[in-house]
PDB file of N, CA and C in Angstrom:
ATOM      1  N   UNK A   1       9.165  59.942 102.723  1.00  0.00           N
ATOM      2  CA  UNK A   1       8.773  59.928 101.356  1.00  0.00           C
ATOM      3  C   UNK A   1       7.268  59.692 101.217  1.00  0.00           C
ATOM      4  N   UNK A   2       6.541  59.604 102.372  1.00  0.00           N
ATOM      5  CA  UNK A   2       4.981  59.523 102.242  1.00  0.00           C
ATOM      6  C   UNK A   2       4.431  60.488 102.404  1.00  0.00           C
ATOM      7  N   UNK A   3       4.812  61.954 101.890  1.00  0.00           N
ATOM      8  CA  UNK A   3       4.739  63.133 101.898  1.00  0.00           C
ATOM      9  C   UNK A   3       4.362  63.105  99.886  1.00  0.00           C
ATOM     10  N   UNK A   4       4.805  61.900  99.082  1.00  0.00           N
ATOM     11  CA  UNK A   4       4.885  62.497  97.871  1.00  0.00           C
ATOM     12  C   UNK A   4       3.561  60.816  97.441  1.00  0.00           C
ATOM     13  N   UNK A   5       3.585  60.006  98.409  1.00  0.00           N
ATOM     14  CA  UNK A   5       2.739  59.235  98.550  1.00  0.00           C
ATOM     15  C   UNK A   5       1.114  59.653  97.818  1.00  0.00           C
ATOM     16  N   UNK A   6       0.292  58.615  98.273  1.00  0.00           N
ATOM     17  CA  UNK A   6      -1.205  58.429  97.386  1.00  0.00           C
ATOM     18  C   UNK A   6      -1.876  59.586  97.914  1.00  0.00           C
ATOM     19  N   UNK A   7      -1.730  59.782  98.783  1.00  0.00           N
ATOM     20  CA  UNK A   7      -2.107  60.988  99.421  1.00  0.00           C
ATOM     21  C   UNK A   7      -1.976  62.665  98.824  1.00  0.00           C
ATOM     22  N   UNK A   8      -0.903  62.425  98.478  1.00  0.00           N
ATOM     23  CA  UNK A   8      -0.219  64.062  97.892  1.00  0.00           C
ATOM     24  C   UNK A   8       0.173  63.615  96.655  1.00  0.00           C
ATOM     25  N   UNK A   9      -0.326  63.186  95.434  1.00  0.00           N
ATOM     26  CA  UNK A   9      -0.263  62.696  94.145  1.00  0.00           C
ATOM     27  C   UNK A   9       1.123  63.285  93.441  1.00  0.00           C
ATOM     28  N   UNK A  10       0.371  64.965  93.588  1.00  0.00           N
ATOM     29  CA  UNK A  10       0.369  66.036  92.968  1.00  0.00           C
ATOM     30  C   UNK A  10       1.776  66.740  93.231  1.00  0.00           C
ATOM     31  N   UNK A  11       2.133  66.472  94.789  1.00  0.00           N
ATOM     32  CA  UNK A  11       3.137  67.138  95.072  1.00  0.00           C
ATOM     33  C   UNK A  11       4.222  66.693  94.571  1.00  0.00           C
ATOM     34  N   UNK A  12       5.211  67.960  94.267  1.00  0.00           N
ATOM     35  CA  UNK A  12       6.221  67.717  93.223  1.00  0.00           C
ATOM     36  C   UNK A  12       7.080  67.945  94.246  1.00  0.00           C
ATOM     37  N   UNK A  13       7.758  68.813  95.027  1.00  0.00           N
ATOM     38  CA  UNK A  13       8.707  68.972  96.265  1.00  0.00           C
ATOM     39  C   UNK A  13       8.302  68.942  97.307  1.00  0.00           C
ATOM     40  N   UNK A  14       9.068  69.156  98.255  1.00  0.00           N
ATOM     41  CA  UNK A  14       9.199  69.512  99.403  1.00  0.00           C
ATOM     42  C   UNK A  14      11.045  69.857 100.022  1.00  0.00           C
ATOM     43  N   UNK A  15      10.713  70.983 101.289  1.00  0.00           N
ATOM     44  CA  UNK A  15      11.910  71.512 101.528  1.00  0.00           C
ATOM     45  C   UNK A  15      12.305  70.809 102.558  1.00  0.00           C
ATOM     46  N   UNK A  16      13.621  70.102 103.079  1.00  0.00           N
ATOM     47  CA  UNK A  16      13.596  69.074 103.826  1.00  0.00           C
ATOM     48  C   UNK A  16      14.850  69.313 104.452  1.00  0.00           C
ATOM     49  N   UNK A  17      15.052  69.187 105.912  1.00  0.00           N
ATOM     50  CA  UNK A  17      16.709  69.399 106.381  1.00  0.00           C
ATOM     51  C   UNK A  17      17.801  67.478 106.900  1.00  0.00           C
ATOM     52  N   UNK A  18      18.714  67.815 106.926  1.00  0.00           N
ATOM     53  CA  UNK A  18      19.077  66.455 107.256  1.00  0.00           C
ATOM     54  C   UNK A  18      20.229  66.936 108.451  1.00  0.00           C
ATOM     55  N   UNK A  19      19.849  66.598 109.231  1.00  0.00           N
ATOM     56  CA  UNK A  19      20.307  66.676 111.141  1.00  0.00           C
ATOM     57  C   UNK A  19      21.414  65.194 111.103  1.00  0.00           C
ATOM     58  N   UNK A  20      22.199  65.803 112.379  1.00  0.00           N
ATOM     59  CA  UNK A  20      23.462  65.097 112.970  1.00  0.00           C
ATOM     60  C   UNK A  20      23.019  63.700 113.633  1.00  0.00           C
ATOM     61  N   UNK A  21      23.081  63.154 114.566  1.00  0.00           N
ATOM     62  CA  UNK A  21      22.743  62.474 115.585  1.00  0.00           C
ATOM     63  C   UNK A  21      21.993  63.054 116.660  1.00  0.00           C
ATOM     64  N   UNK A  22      22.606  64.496 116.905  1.00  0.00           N
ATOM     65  CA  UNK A  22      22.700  64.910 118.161  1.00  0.00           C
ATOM     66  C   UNK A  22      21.313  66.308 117.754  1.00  0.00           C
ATOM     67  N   UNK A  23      20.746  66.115 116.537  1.00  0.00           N
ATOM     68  CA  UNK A  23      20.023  66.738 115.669  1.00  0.00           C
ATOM     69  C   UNK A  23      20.246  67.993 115.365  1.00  0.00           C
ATOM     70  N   UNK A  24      21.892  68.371 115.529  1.00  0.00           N
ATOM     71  CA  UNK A  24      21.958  69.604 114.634  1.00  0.00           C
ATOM     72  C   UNK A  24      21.905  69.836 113.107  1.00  0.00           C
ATOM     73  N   UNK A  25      21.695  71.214 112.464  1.00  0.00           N
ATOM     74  CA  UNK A  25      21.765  70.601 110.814  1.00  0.00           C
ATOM     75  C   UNK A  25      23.199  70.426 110.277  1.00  0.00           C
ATOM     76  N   UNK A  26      22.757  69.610 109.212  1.00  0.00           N
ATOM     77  CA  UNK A  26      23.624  69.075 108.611  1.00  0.00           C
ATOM     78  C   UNK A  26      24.081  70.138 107.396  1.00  0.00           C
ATOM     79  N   UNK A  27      22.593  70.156 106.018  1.00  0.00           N
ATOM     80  CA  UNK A  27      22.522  70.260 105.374  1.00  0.00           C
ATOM     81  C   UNK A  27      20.616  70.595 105.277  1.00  0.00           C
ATOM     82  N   UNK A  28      20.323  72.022 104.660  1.00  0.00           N
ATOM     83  CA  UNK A  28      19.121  71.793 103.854  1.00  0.00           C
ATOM     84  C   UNK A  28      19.162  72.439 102.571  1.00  0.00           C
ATOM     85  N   UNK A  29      17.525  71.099 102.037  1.00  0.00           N
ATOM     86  CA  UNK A  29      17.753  70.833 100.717  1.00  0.00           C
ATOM     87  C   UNK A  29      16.398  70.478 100.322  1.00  0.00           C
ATOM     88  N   UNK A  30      15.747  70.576  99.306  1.00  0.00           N
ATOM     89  CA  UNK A  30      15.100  70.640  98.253  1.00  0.00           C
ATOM     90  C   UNK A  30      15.093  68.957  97.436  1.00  0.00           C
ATOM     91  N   UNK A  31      13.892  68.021  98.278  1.00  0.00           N
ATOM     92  CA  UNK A  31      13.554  66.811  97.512  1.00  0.00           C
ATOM     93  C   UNK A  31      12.450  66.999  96.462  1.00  0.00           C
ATOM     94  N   UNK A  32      12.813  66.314  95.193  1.00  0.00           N
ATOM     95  CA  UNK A  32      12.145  67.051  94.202  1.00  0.00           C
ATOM     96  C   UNK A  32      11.411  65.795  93.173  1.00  0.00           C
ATOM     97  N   UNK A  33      10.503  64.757  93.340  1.00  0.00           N
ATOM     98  CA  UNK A  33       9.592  63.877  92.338  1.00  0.00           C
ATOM     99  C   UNK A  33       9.782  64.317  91.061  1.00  0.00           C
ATOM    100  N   UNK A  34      10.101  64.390  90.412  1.00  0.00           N
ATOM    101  CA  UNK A  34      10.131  64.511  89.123  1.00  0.00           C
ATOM    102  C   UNK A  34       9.417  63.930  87.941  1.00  0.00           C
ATOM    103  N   UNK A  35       8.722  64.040  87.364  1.00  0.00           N
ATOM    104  CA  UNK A  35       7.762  63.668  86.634  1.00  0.00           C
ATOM    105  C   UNK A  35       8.251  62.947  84.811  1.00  0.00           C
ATOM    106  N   UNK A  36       8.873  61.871  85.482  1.00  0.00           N
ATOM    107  CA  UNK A  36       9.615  61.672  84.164  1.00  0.00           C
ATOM    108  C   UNK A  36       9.238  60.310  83.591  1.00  0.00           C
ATOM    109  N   UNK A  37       9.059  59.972  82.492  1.00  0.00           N
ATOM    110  CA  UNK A  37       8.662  59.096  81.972  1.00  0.00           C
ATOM    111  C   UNK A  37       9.204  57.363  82.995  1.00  0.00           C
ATOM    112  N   UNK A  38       8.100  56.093  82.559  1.00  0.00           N
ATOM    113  CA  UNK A  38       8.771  55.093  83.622  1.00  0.00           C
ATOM    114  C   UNK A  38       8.500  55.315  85.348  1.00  0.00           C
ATOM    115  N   UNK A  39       8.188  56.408  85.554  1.00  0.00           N
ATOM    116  CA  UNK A  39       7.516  56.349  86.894  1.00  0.00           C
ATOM    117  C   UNK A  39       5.978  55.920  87.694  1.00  0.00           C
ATOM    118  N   UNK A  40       5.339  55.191  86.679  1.00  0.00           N
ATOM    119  CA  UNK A  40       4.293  55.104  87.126  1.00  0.00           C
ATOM    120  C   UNK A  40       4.177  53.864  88.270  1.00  0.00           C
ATOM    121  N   UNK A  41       5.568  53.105  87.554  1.00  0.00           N
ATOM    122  CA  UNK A  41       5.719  51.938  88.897  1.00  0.00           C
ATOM    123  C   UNK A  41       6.631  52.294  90.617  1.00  0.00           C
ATOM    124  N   UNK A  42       5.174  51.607  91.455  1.00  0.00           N
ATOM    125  CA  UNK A  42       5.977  52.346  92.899  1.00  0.00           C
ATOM    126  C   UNK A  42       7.258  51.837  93.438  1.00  0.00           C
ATOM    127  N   UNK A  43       7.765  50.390  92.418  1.00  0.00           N
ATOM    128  CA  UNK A  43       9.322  50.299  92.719  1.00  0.00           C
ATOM    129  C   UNK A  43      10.575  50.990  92.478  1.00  0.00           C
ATOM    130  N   UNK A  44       9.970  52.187  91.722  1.00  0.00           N
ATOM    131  CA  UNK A  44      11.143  52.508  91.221  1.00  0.00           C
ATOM    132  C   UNK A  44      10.886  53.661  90.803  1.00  0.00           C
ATOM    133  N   UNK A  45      10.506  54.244  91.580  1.00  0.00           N
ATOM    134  CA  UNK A  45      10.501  55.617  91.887  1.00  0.00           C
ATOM    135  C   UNK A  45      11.827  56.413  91.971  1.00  0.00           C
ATOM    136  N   UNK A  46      12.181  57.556  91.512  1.00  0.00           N
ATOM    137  CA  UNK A  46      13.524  58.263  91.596  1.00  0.00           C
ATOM    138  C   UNK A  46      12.914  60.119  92.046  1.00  0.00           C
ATOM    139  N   UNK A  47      13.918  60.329  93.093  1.00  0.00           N
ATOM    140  CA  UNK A  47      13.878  61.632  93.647  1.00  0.00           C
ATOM    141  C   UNK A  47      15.296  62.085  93.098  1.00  0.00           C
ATOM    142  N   UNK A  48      14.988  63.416  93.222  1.00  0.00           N
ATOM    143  CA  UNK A  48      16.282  64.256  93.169  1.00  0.00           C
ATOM    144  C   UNK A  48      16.582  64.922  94.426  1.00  0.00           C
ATOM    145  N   UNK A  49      17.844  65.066  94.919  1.00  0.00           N
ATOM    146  CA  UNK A  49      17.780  66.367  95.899  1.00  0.00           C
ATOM    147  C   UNK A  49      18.734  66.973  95.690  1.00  0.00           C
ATOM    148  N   UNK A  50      18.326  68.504  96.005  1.00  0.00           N
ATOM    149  CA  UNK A  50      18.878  69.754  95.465  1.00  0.00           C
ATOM    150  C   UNK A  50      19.290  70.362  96.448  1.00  0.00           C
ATOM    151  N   UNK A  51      20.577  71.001  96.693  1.00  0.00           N
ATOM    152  CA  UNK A  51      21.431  71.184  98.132  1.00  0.00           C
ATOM    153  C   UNK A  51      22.217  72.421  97.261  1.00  0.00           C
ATOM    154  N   UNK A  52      22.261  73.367  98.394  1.00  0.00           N
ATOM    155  CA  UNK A  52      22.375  74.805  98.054  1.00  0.00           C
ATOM    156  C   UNK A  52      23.598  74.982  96.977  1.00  0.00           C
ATOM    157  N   UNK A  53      24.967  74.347  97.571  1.00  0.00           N
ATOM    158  CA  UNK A  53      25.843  74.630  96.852  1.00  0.00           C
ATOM    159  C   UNK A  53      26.863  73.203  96.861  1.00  0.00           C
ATOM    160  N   UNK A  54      27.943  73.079  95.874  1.00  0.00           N
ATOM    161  CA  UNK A  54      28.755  72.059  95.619  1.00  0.00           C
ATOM    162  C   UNK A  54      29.740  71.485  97.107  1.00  0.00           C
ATOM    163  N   UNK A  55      29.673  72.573  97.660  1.00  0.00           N
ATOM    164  CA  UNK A  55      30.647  71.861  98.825  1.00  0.00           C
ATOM    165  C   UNK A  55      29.970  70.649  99.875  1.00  0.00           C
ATOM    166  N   UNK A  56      28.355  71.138  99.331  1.00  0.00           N
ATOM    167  CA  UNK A  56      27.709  70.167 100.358  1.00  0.00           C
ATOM    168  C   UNK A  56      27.094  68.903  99.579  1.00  0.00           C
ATOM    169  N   UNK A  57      27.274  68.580  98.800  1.00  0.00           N
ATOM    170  CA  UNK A  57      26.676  67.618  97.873  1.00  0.00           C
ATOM    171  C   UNK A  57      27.629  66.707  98.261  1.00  0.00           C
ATOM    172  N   UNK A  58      29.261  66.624  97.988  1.00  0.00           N
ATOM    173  CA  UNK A  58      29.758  65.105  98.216  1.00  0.00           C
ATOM    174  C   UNK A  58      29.658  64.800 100.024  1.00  0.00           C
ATOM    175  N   UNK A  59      29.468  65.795 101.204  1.00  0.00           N
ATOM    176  CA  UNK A  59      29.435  64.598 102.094  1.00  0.00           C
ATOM    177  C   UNK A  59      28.019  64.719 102.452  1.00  0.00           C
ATOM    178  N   UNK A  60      26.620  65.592 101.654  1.00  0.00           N
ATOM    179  CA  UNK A  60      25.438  64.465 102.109  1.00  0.00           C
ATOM    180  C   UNK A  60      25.612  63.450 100.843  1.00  0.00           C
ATOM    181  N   UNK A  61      26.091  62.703 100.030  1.00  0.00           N
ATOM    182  CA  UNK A  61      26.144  61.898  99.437  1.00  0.00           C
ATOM    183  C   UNK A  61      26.363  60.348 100.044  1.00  0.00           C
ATOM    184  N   UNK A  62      27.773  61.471 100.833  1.00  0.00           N
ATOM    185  CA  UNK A  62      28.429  60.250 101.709  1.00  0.00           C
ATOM    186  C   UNK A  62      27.182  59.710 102.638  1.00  0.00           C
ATOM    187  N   UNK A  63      26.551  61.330 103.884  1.00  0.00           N
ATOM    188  CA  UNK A  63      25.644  60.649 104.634  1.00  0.00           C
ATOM    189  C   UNK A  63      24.937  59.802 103.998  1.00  0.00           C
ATOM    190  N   UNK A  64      24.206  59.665 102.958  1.00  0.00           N
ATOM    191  CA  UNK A  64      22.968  59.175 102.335  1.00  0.00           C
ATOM    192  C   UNK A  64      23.341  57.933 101.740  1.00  0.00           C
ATOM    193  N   UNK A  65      24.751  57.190 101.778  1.00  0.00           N
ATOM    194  CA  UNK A  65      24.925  56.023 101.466  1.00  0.00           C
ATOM    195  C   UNK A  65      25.639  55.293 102.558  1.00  0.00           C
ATOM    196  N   UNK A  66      25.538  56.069 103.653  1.00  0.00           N
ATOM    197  CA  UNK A  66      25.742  55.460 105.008  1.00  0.00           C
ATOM    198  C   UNK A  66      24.522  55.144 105.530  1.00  0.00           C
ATOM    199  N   UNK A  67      23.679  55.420 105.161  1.00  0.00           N
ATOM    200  CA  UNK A  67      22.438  55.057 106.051  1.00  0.00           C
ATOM    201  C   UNK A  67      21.515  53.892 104.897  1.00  0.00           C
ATOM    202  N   UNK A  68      22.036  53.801 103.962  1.00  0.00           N
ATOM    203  CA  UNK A  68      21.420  53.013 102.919  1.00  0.00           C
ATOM    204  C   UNK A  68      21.611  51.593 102.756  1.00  0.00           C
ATOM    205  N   UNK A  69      21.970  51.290 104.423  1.00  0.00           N
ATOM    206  CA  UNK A  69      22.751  49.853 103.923  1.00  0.00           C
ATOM    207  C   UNK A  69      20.978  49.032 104.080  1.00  0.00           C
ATOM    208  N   UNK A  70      21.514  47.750 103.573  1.00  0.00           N
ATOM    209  CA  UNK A  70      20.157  47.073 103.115  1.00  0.00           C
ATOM    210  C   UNK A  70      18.920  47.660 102.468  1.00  0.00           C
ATOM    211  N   UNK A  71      19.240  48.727 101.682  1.00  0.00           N
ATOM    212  CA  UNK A  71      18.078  49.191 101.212  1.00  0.00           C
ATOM    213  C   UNK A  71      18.343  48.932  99.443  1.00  0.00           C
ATOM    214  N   UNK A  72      17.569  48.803  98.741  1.00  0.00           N
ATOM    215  CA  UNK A  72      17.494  48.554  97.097  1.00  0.00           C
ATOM    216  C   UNK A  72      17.530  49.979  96.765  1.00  0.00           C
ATOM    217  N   UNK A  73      18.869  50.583  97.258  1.00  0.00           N
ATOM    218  CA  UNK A  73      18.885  52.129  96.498  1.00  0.00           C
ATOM    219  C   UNK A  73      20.376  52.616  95.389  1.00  0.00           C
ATOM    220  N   UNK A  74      19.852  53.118  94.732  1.00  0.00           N
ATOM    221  CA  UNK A  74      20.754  53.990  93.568  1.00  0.00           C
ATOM    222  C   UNK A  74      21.175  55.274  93.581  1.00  0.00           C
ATOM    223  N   UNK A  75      22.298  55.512  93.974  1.00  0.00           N
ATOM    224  CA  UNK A  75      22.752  57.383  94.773  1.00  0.00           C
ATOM    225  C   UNK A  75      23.551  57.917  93.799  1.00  0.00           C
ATOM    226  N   UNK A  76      23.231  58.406  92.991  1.00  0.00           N
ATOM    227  CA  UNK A  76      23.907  58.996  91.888  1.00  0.00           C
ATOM    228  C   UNK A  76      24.661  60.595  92.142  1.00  0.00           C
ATOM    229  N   UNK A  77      25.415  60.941  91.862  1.00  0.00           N
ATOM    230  CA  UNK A  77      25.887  62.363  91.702  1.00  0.00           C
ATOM    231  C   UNK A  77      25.264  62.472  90.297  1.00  0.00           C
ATOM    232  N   UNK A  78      24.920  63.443  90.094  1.00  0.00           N
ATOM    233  CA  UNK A  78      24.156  64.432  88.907  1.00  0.00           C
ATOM    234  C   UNK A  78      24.799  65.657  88.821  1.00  0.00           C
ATOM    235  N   UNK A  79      25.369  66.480  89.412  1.00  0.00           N
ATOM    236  CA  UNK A  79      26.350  67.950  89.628  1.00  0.00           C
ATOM    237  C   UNK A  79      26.857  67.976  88.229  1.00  0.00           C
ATOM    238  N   UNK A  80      27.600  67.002  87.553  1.00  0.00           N
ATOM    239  CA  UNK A  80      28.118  67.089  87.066  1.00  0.00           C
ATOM    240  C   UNK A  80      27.695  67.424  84.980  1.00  0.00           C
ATOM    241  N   UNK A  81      26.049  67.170  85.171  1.00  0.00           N
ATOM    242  CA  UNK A  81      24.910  67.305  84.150  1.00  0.00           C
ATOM    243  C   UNK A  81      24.326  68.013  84.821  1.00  0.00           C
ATOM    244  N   UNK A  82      23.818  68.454  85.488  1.00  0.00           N
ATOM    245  CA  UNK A  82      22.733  69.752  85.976  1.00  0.00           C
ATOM    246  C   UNK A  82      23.864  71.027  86.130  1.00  0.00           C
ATOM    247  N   UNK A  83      23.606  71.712  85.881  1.00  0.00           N
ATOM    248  CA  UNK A  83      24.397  72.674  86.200  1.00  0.00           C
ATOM    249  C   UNK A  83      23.138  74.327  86.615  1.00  0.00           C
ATOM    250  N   UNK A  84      23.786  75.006  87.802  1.00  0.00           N
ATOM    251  CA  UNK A  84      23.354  76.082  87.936  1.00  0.00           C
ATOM    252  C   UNK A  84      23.577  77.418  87.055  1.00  0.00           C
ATOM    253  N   UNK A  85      22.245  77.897  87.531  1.00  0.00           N
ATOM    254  CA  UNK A  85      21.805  78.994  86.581  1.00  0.00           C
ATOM    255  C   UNK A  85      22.501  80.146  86.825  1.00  0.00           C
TER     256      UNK A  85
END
């Protein structure tokens, strides 16, 4: 996430893959900063990520709250309000 850091202000995405253990892919996907009101503080910052289609959203969900232990994070499903075009 120091890709969207002091460094790269500006940058709004990046295209990003998420690998196995054994580093095959998992899933790639589209992390996306969003420029939404309330973000100016660096605690509480919110990303989106955007994953090609519905079958893969609930188990990187799963990955992404398996690896979240001890961290101050909030993993929302959104699928269900965003909808594709």
């Amino acid at each position: 996430m120091r890709l969207f850091g002091k460094e790269f202000p500006d940058r709004a995405a990046l295209m990003t893959s998420f690998l196995t253990p054994k580093g095959r892919l998992m899933f790639d996907a589209f992390v996306v900063k969003p420029r939404l009101a309330g973000q100016q503080n660096e605690g509480e910052v919110e990303y989106w990520i955007d994953v090609d289609s519905e079958s893969d959203a609930i188990p990187l969900l799963k990955h992404l709250k398996k690896y979240a232990i001890r961290k101050n994070l909030i993993i929302n499903d959104l699928s269900h309000i965003i909808k594709a075009f």
